[in-house]
Protein backbone atom coordinates (compact mmCIF):
# COMPACT_ATOMS: atom_id res chain seq x y z
CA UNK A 1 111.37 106.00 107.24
CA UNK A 2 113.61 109.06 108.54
CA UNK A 3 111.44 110.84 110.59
CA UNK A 4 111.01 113.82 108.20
CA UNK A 5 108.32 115.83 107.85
CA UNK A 6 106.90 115.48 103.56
CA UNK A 7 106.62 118.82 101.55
CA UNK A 8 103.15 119.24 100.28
CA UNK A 9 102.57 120.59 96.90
CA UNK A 10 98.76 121.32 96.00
CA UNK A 11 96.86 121.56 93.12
CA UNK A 12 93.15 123.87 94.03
CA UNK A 13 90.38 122.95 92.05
CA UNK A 14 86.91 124.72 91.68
CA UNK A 15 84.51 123.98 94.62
CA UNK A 16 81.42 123.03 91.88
CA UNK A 17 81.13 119.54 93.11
CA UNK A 18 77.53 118.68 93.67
CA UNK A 19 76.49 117.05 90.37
CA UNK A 20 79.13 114.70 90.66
CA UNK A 21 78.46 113.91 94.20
CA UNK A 22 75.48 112.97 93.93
CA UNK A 23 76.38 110.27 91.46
CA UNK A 24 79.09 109.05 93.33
CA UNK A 25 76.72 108.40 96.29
CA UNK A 26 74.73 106.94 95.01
CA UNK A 27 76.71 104.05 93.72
CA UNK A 28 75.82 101.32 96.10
CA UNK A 29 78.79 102.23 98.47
CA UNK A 30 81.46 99.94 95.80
CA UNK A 31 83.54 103.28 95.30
CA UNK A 32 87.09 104.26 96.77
CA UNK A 33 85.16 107.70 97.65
CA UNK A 34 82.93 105.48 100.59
CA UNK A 35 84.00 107.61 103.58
CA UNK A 36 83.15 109.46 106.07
CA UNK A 37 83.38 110.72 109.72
CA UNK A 38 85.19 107.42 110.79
CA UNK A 39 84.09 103.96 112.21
CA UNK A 40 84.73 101.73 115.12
CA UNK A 41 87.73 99.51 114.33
CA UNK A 42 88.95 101.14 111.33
CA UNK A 43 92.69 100.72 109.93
CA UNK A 44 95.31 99.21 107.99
CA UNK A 45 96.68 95.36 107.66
CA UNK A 46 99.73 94.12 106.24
CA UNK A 47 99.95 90.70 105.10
CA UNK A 48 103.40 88.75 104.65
CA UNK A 49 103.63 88.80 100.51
CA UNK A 50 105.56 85.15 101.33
CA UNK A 51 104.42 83.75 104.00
CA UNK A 52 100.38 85.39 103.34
CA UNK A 53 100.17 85.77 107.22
CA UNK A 54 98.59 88.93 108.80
CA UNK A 55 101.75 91.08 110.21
CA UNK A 56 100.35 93.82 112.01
CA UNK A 57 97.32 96.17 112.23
CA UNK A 58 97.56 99.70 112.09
CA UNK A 59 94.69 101.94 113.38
CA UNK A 60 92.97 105.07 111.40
CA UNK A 61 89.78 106.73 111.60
CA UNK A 62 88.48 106.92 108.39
CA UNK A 63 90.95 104.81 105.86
CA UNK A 64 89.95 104.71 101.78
CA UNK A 65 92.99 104.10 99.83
CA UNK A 66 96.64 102.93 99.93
CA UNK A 67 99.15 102.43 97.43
CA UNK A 68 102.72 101.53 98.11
CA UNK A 69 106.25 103.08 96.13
CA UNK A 70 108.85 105.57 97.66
CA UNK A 71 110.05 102.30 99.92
CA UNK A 72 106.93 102.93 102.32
CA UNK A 73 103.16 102.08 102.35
CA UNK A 74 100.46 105.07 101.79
CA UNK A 75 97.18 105.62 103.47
CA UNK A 76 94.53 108.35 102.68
CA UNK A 77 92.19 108.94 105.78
CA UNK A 78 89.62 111.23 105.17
CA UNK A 79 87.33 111.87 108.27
CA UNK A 80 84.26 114.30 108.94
CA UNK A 81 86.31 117.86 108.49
CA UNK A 82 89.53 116.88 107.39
CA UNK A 83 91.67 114.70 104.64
CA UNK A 84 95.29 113.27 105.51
CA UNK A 85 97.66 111.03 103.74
CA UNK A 86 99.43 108.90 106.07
CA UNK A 87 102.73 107.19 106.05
CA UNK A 88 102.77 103.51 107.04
CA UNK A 89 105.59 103.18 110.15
CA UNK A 90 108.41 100.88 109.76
CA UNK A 91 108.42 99.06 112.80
CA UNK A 92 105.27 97.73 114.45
CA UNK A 93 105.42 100.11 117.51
CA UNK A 94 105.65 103.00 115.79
CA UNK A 95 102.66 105.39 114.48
CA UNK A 96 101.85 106.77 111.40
CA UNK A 97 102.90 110.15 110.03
CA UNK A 98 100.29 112.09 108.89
CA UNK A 99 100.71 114.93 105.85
CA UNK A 100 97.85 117.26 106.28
CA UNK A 101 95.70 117.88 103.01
CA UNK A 102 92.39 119.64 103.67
CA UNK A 103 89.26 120.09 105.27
CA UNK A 104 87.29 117.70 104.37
CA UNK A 105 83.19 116.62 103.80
CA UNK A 106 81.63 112.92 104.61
CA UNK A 107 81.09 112.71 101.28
CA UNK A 108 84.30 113.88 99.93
CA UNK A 109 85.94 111.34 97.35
CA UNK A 110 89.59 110.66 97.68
CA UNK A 111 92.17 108.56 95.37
CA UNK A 112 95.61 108.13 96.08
CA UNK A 113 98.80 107.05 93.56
CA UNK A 114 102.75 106.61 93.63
CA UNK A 115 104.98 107.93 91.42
CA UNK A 116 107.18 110.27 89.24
CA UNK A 117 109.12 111.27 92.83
CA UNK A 118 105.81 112.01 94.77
CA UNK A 119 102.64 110.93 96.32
CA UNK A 120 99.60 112.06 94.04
CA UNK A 121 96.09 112.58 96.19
CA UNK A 122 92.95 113.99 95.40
CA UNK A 123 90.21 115.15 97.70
CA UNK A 124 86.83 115.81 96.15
CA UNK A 125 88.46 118.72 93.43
CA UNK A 126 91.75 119.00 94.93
CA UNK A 127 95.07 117.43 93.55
CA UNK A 128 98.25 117.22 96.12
CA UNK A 129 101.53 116.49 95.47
CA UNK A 130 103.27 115.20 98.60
CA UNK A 131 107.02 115.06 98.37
CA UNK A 132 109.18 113.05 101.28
CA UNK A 133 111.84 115.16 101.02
CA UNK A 134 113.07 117.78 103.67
CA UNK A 135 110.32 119.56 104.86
CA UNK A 136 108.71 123.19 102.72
CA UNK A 137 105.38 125.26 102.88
CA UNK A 138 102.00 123.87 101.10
CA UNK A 139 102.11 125.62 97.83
CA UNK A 140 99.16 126.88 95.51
CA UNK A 141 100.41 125.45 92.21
CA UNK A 142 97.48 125.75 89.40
CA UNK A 143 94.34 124.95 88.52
CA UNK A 144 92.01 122.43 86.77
CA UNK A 145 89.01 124.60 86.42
CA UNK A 146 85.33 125.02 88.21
CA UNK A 147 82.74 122.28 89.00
CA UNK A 148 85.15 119.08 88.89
CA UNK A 149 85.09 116.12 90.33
CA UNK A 150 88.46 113.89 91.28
CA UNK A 151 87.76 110.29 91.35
CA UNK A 152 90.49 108.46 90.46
CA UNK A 153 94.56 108.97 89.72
CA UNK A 154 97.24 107.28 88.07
CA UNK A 155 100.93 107.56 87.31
CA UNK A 156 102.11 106.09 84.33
CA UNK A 157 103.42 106.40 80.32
CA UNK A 158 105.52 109.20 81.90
CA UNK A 159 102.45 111.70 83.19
CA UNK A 160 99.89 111.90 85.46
CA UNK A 161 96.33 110.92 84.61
CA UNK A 162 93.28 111.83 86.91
CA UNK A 163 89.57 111.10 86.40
CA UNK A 164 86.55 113.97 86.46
CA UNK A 165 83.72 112.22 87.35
CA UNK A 166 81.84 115.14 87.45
CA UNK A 167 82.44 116.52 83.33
CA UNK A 168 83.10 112.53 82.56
CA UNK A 169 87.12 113.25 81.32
CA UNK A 170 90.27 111.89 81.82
CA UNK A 171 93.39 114.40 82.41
CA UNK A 172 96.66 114.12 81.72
CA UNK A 173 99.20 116.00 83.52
CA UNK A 174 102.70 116.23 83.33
CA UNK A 175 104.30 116.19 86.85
CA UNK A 176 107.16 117.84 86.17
CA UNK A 177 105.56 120.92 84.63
CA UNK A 178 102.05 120.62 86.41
CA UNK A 179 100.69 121.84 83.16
CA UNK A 180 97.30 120.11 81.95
CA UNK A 181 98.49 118.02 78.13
CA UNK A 182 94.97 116.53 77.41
CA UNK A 183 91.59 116.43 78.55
CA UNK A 184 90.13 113.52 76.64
CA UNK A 185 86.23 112.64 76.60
CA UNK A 186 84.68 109.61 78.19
CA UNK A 187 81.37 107.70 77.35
CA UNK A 188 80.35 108.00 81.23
CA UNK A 189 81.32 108.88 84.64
CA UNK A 190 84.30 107.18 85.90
CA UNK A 191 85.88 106.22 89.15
CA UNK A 192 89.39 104.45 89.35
CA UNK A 193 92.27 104.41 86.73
CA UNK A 194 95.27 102.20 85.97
CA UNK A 195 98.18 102.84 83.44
CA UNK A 196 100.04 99.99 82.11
CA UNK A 197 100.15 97.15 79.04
CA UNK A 198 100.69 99.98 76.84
CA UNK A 199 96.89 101.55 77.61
CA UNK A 200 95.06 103.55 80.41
CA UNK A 201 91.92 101.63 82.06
CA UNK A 202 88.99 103.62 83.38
CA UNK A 203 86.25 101.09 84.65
CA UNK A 204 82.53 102.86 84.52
CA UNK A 205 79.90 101.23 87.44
CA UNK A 206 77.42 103.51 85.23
CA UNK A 207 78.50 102.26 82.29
CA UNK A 208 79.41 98.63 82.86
CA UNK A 209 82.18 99.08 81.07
CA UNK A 210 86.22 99.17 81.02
CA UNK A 211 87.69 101.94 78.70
CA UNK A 212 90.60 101.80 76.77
CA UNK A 213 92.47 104.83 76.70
CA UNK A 214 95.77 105.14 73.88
CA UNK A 215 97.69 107.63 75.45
CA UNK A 216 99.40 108.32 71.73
CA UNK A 217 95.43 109.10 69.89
CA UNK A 218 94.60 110.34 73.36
CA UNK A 219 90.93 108.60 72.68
CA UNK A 220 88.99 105.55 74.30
CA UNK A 221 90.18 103.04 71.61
CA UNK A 222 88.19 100.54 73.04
CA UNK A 223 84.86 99.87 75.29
CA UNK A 224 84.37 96.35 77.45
CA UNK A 225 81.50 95.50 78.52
CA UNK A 226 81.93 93.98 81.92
CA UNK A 227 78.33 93.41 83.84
CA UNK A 228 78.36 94.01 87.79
CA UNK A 229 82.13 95.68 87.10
CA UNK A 230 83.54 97.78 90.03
CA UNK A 231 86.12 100.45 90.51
CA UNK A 232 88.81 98.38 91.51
CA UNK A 233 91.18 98.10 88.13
CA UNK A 234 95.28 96.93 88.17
CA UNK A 235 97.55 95.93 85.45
CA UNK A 236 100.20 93.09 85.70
CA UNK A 237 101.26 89.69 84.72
CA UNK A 238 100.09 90.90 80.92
CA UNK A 239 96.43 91.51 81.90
CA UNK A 240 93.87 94.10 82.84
CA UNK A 241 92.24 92.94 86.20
CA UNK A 242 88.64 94.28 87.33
CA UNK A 243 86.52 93.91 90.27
CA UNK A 244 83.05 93.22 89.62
CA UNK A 245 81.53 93.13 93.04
CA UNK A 246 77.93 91.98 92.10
CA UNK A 247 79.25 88.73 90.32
CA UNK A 248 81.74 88.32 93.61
CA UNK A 249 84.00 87.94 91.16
CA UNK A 250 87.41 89.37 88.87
CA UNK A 251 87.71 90.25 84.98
CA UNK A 252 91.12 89.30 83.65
CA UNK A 253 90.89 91.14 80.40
CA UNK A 254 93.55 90.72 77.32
CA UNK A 255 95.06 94.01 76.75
CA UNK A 256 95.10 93.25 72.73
CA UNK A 257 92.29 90.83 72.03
CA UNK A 258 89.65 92.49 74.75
CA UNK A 259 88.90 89.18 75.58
CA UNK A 260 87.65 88.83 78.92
CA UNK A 261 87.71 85.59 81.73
CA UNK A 262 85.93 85.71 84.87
CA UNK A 263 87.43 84.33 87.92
CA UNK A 264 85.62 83.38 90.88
CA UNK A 265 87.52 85.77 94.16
CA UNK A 266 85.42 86.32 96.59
CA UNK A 267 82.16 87.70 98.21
CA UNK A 268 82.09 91.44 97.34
CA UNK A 269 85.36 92.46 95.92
CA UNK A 270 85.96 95.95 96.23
CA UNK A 271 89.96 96.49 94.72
CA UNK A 272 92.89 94.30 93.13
CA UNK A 273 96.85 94.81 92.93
CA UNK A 274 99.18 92.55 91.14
CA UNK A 275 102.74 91.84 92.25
CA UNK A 276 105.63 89.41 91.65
CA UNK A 277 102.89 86.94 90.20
CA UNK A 278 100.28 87.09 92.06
CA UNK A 279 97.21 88.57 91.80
CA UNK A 280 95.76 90.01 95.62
CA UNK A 281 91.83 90.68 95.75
CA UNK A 282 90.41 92.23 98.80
CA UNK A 283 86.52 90.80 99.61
CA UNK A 284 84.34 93.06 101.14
CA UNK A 285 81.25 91.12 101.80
CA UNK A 286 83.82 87.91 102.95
CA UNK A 287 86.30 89.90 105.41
CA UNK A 288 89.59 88.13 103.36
CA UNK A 289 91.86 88.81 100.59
CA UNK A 290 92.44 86.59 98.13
CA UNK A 291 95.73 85.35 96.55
CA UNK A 292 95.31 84.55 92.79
CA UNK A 293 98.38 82.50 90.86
CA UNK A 294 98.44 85.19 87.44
CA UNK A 295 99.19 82.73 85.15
CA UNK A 296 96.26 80.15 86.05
CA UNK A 297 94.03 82.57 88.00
CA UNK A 298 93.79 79.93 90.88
CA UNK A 299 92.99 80.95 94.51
CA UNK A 300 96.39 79.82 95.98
CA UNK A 301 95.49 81.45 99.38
CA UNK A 302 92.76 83.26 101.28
CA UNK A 303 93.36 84.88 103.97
CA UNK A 304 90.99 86.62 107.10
CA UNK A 305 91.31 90.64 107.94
CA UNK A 306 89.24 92.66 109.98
CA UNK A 307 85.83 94.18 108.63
CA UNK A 308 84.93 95.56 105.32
CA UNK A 309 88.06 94.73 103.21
CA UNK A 310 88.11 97.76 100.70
CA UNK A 311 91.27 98.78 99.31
CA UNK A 312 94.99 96.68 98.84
CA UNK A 313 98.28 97.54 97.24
CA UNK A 314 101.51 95.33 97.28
CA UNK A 315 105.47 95.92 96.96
CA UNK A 316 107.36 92.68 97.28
CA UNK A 317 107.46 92.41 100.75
CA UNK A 318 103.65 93.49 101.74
CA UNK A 319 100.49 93.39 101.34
CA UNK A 320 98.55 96.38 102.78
CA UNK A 321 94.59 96.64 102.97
CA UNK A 322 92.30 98.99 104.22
CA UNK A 323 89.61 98.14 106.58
CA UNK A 324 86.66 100.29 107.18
CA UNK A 325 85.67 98.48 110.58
CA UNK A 326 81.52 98.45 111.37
CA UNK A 327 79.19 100.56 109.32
């Protein structure tokens, strides 16, 4: 980390969010939008990738997702009135720097991905771009349109690809140009997204279901049914993997066949990130992560964080999960 202060780019949306909101709450508390105003004992944990030993713990008010790329570790924290992305530090003494995104409501959704040069967020119908280069003025770049809902984003297949819970579409975006390329249909409302194996994956809690997006037909090719299935989708190691929190458990799906295997992870998984062969799986109901071999799908490790597990990315180094502390 240099010490510099990120450009922010932002995308405005239309404020029109209720519908969707009200779906979103009412999800049994399994999506990557569960924050709030904060809780006691909140933060961030990174876990040796080698040695699967709990390095440090970082605190934040009101954590939800983190993703890792750009050589650093990323953090949304959304609390009461406002929404932040926040750079993990490099050194365990140091504090996080925090990119300012919004005002923000308890019930605002937020997603977070790496890629293309830039950090992507969303905040309820908001899109930023944050940029770690030397420091510029937050910019009003475009807009989406009225009455969406941002519940999930991607980079991948060269463009950015963001859910709308709220009108049940996926968009794609190109980051270079910012300009909107497709707005394709989907059976029912979404939360989460994943690019890779040649597809985009959109798991459905209201659907049960894992869409197959073809970013070429720009059409779900495919629906999986997947009973209990979660928000939490990755792609690696040739597979789809799903959380499906209500079966404590993880789909590995074939990206061809659609063939799905369930594998036992843990009490109430909540996300899952695949890296250099191994498959991490944070528990919410068990307070661990998991460490899954991807070719067998064997728990090679488990290992004990702080409360409320809910969301994990992983470079080669680290393993970084979000902890929401006590309801």
């Amino acid at each position: 980390m240099t010490g510099r202060v990120p450009t922010v780019w932002f995308l405005l949306l239309g404020t029109g969010v209720t519908a969707g909101l009200a779906w979103l709450s009412s999800a049994t508390g399994l999506l990557s939008s569960d924050v709030g105003g904060g809780q006691p004992g909140a933060g961030v944990v990174e876990i040796s990738a080698t040695t699967n030993r709990v390095l440090r713990q970082v605190a934040l008010e009101a954590p939800n997702d983190v993703e890792t790329g750009l050589g650093s570790a990323w953090v949304t924290d959304t609390r009461a009135s406002s929404a932040t992305v926040a750079l993990m530090p490099s050194g365990p003494t140091r504090r996080p720097t925090r990119v300012a995104l919004a005002r923000a409501t308890a019930t605002s959704p937020d997603d977070l991905a790496v890629g293309e040069g830039a950090v992507w967020a969303t905040v309820a119908d908001v899109l930023y771009r944050v940029d770690p280069a030397p420091p510029g003025a937050a910019r009003r770049i475009g807009a989406l349109g009225r009455g969406g809902l941002l519940a999930g984003v991607a980079v991948g297949a060269g463009a950015l690809w963001i859910i709308d819970s709220a009108r049940r579409t996926l968009i794609r975006l190109d980051p270079a140009s910012l300009r909107t390329t497709a707005v394709i249909p989907l059976p029912s409302s979404a939360d989460g997204v994943a690019v890779g194996e040649g597809a985009v994956w959109v798991p459905s809690i209201q659907g049960e279901s894992l869409f197959k997006i073809s970013p070429n037909l720009e059409r779900v090719v495919r629906a999986i049914h997947l009973e209990g299935v979660g928000n939490g989708v990755a792609d690696g190691a040739g597979s789809v993997w799903v959380t499906a929190p209500r079966r404590d458990a993880v789909a590995r799906i074939d990206p061809v066949s659609g063939r799905v295997a369930w594998i036992a992870a843990g009490d109430a998984p909540t996300d899952v990130c695949v890296s250099r062969g191994a498959v991490w799986v944070a528990n919410s109901g068990a307070r661990t992560v998991s460490r899954l071999e991807a070719s067998t799908g064997k728990v090679v490790a488990t290992v004990s964080v702080p409360r409320r597990p809910n969301r994990i990315a992983a470079d080669e180094r680290s393993v970084w999960v979000t902890f929401l502390g006590a309801p």
